[in-house]
Protein backbone atom coordinates (compact mmCIF):
# COMPACT_ATOMS: atom_id res chain seq x y z
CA UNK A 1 -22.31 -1.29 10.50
CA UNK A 2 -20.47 0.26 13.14
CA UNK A 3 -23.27 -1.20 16.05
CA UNK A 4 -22.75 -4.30 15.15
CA UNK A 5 -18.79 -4.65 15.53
CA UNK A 6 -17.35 -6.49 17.99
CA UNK A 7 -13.72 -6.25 19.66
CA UNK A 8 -10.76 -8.64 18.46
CA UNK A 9 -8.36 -8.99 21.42
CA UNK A 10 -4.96 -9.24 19.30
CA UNK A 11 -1.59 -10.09 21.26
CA UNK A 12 0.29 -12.00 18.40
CA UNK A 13 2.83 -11.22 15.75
CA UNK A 14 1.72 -10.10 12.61
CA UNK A 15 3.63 -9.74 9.80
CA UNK A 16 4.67 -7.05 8.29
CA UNK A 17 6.12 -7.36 4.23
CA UNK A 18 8.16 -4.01 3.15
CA UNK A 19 10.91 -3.47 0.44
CA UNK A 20 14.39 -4.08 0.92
CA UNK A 21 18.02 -5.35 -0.79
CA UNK A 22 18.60 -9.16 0.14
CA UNK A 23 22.20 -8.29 -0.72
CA UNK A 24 23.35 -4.73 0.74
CA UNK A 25 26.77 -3.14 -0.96
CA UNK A 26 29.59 -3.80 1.41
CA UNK A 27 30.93 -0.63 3.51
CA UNK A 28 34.24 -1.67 2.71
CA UNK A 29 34.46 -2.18 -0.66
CA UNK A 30 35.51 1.76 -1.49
CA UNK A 31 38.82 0.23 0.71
CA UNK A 32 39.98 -2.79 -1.16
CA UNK A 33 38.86 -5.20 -3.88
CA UNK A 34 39.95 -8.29 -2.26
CA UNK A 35 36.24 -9.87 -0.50
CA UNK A 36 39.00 -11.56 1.80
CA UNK A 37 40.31 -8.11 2.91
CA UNK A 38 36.38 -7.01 3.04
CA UNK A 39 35.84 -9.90 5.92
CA UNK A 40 38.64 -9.07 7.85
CA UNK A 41 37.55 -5.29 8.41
CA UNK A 42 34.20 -6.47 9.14
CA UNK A 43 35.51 -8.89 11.69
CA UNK A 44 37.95 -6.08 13.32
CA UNK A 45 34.98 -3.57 13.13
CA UNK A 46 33.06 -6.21 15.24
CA UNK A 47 35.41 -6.49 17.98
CA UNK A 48 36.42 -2.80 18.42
CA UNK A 49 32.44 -1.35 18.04
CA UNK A 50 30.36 -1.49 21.16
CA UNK A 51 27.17 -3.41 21.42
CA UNK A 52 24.37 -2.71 19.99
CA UNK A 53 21.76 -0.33 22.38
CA UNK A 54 18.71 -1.54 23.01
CA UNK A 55 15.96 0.57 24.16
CA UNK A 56 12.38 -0.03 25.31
CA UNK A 57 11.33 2.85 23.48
CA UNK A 58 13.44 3.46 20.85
CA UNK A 59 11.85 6.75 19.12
CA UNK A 60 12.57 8.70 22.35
CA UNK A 61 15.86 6.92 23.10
CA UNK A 62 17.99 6.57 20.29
CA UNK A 63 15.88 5.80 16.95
CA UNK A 64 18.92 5.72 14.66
CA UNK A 65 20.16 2.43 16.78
CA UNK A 66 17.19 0.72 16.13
CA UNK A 67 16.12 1.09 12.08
CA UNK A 68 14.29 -2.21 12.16
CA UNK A 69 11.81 -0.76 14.19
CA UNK A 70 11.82 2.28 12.24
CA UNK A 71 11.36 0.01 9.22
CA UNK A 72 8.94 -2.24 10.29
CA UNK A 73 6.90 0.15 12.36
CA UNK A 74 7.25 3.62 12.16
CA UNK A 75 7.61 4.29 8.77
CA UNK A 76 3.88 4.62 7.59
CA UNK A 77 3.44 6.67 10.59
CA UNK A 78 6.15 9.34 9.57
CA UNK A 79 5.19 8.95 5.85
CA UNK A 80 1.57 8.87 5.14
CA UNK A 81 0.28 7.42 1.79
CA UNK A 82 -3.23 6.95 0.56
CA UNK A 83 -4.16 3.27 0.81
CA UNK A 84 -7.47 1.17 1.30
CA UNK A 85 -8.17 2.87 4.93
CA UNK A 86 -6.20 6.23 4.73
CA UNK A 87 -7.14 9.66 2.44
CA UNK A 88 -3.46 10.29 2.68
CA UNK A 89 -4.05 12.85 5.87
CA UNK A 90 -3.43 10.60 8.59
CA UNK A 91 -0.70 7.05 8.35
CA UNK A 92 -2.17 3.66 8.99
CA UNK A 93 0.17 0.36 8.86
CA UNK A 94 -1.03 -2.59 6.93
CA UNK A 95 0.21 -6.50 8.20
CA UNK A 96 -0.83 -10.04 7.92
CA UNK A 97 -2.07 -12.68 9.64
CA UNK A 98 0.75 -14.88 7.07
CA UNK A 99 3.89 -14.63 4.71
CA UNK A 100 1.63 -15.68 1.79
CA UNK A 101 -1.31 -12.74 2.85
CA UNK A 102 1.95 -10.28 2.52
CA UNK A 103 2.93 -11.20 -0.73
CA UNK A 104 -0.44 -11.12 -1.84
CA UNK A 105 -1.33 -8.31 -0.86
CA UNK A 106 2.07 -6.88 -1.82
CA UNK A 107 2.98 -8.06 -5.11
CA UNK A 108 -0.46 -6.94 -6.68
CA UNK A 109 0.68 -3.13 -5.76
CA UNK A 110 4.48 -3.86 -6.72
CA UNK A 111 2.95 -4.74 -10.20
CA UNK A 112 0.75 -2.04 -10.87
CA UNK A 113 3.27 0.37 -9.59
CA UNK A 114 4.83 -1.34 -12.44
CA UNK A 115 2.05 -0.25 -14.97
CA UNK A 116 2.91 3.11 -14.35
CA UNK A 117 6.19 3.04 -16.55
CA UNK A 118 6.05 2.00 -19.94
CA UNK A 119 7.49 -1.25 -20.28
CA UNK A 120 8.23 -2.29 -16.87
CA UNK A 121 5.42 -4.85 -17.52
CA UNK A 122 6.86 -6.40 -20.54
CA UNK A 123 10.06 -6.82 -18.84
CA UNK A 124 11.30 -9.47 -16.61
CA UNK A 125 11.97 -7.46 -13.31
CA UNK A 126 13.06 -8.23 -9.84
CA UNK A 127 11.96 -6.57 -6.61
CA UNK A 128 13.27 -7.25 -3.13
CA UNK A 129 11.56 -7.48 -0.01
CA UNK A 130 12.05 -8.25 3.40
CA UNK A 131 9.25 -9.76 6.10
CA UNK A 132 8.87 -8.61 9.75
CA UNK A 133 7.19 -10.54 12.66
CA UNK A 134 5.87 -7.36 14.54
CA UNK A 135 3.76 -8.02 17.96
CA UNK A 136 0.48 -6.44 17.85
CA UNK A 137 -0.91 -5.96 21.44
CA UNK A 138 -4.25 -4.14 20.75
CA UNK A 139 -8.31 -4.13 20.67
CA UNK A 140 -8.55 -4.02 16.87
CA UNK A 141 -12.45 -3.06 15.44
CA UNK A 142 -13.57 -6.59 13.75
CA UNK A 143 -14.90 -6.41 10.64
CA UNK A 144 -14.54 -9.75 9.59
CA UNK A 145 -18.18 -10.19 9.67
CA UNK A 146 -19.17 -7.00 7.71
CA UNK A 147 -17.77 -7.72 4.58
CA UNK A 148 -20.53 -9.57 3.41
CA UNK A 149 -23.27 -7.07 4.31
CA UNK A 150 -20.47 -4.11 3.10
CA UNK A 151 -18.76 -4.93 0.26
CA UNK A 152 -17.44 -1.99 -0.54
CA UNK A 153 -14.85 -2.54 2.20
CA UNK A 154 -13.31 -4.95 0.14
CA UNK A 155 -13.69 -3.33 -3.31
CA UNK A 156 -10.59 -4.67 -5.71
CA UNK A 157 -10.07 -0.75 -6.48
CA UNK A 158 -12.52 2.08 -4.99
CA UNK A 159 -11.69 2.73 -1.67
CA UNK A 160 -13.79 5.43 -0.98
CA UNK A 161 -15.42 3.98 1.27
CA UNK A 162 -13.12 1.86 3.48
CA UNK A 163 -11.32 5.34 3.29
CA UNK A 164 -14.20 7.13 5.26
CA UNK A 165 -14.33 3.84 7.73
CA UNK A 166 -10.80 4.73 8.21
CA UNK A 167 -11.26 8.38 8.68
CA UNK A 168 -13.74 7.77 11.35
CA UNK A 169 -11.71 5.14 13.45
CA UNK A 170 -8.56 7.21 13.37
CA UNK A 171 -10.74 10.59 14.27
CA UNK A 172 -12.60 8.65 17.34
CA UNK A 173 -8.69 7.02 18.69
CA UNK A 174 -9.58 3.43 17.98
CA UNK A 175 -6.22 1.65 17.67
CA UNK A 176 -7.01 -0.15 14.63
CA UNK A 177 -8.82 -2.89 12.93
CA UNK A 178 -9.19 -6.74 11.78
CA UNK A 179 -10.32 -7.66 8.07
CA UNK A 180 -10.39 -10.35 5.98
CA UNK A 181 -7.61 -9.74 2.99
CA UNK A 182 -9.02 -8.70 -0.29
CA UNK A 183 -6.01 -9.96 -2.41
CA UNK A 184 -5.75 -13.53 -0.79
CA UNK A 185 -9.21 -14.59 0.60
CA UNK A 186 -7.77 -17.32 3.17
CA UNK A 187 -6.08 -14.42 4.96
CA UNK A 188 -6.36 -11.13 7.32
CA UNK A 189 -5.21 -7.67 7.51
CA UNK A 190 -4.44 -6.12 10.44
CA UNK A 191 -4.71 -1.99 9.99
CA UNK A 192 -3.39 0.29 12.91
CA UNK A 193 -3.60 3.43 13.49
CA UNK A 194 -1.50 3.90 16.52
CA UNK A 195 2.10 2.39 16.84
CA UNK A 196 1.91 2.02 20.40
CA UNK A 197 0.43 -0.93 19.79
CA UNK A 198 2.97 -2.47 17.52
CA UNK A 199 6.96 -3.46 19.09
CA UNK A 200 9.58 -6.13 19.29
CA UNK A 201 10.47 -6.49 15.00
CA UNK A 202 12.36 -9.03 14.17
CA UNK A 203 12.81 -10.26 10.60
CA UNK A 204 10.84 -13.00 9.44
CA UNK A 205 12.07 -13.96 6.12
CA UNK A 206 13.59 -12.17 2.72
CA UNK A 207 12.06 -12.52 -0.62
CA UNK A 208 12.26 -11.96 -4.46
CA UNK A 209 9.54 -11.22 -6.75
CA UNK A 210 10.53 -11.65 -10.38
CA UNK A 211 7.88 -10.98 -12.82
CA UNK A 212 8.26 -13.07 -16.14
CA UNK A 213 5.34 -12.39 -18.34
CA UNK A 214 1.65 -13.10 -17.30
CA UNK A 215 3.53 -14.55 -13.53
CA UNK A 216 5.45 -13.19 -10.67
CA UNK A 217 7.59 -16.03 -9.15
CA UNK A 218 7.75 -15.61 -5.43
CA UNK A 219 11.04 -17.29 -3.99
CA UNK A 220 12.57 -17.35 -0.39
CA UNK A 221 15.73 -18.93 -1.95
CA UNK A 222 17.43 -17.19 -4.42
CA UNK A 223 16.66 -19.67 -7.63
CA UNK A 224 13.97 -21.34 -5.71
CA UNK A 225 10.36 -20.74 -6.80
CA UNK A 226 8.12 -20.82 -3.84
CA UNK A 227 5.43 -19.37 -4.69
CA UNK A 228 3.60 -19.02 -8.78
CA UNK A 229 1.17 -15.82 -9.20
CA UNK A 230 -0.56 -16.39 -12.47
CA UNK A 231 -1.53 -12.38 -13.09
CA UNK A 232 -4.69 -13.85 -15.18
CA UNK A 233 -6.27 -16.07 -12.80
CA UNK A 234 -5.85 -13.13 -10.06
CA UNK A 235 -7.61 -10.74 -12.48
CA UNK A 236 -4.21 -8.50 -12.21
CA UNK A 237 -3.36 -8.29 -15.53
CA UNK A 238 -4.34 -4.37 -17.59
């Protein structure tokens, strides 16, 4: 398999879906219960606070200016997790070629995480997440012809062996690689290795995931379905 890859050139954003509050608490609402009162600090903490830094390389400089790029980047890299292309020894961060590839790929892990405590599935539940345009300047290993001849790259649940495709990649320094997505065929993957490769986050779009019985309802807008996950059709459903 490996003989026959060939080299992607990447320089584009890819995008990167990750879990976060649409709403966050307000730091000021410990002072005063009046939102009015809540504005005005914000707007005097604006004008007396400096601006924000902005570094070129933020994990040597000053990485608790810049937490999107923690966020969006680094995180994987300082937390390592088994997934499809990593035993758990080494981190590898997973993005898209699309917002819909994201949630895809996402929301089919958000629900079976939700498997694992009874009742969750029965439930209606809501999950927040946030999306991340990340550029990706890299030679990523293309496997987008090798699923056909491999398929246990893109097995729905063993990943032994992507996991020992991954192992080898990350022991021989390749930045990463480029595969078709195994949760929504019509889009990619992009797995790195190396964070050198990835910079310049900037957020893309926020989303909810509410999961009402056999669907998870997708919307950008609060109230607004935008996207309809029928858990059946996927093949999601225990």
């Amino acid at each position: 398999m490996f003989s026959r890859l060939t080299l992607a050139d990447v320089h584009r954003d890819v995008l990167r879906n990750i879990v976060s509050l649409r709403a966050s608490q307000d730091l000021f609402d410990d002072l005063t219960d009046d939102p009015a009162e809540w504005l005005l600090a914000q707007q005097v903490e604006d004008v007396v606070k400096p601006p924000p830094y902005r570094s070129h390389t933020p994990i040597i400089d000053r990485p608790f200016e810049d937490a999107a790029w923690f966020n969006a980047i680094r995180w994987p890299f300082a937390n390592w997790r088994v997934s499809r292309f990593s035993d758990g020894s080494f981190g590898a961060w997973y993005g898209c070629d699309s917002v819909e590839a994201t949630v895809y790929e996402t929301a089919y892990h958000w629900y079976h995480g939700l498997l694992t405590d009874a009742g969750f599935e029965t439930e209606p539940v809501v999950g927040e997440r946030k999306v991340y345009l990340v550029a990706c300047n890299a030679a990523l290993l293309d496997f987008r012809q090798s699923v056909g001849d491999f398929p246990a790259l893109a097995h729905q649940t063993d990943y032994a062996y992507a996991q020992s495709v991954g192992a080898r990649i990350h022991r021989e320094g390749h930045p990463g690689l480029l595969i078709p997505s195994v949760r929504y065929p019509a889009g990619e993957n992009y797995v790195v290795f190396n964070p050198a490769v990835l910079s310049d986050p900037r957020m893309s779009c926020q989303l909810s995931y509410r999961l009402v019985g056999e669907r998870i309802i997708v919307e950008k807008r609060p109230g607004v379905t935008w996207l309809d996950i029928e858990l059946s059709l996927m093949g999601w459903s225990r």
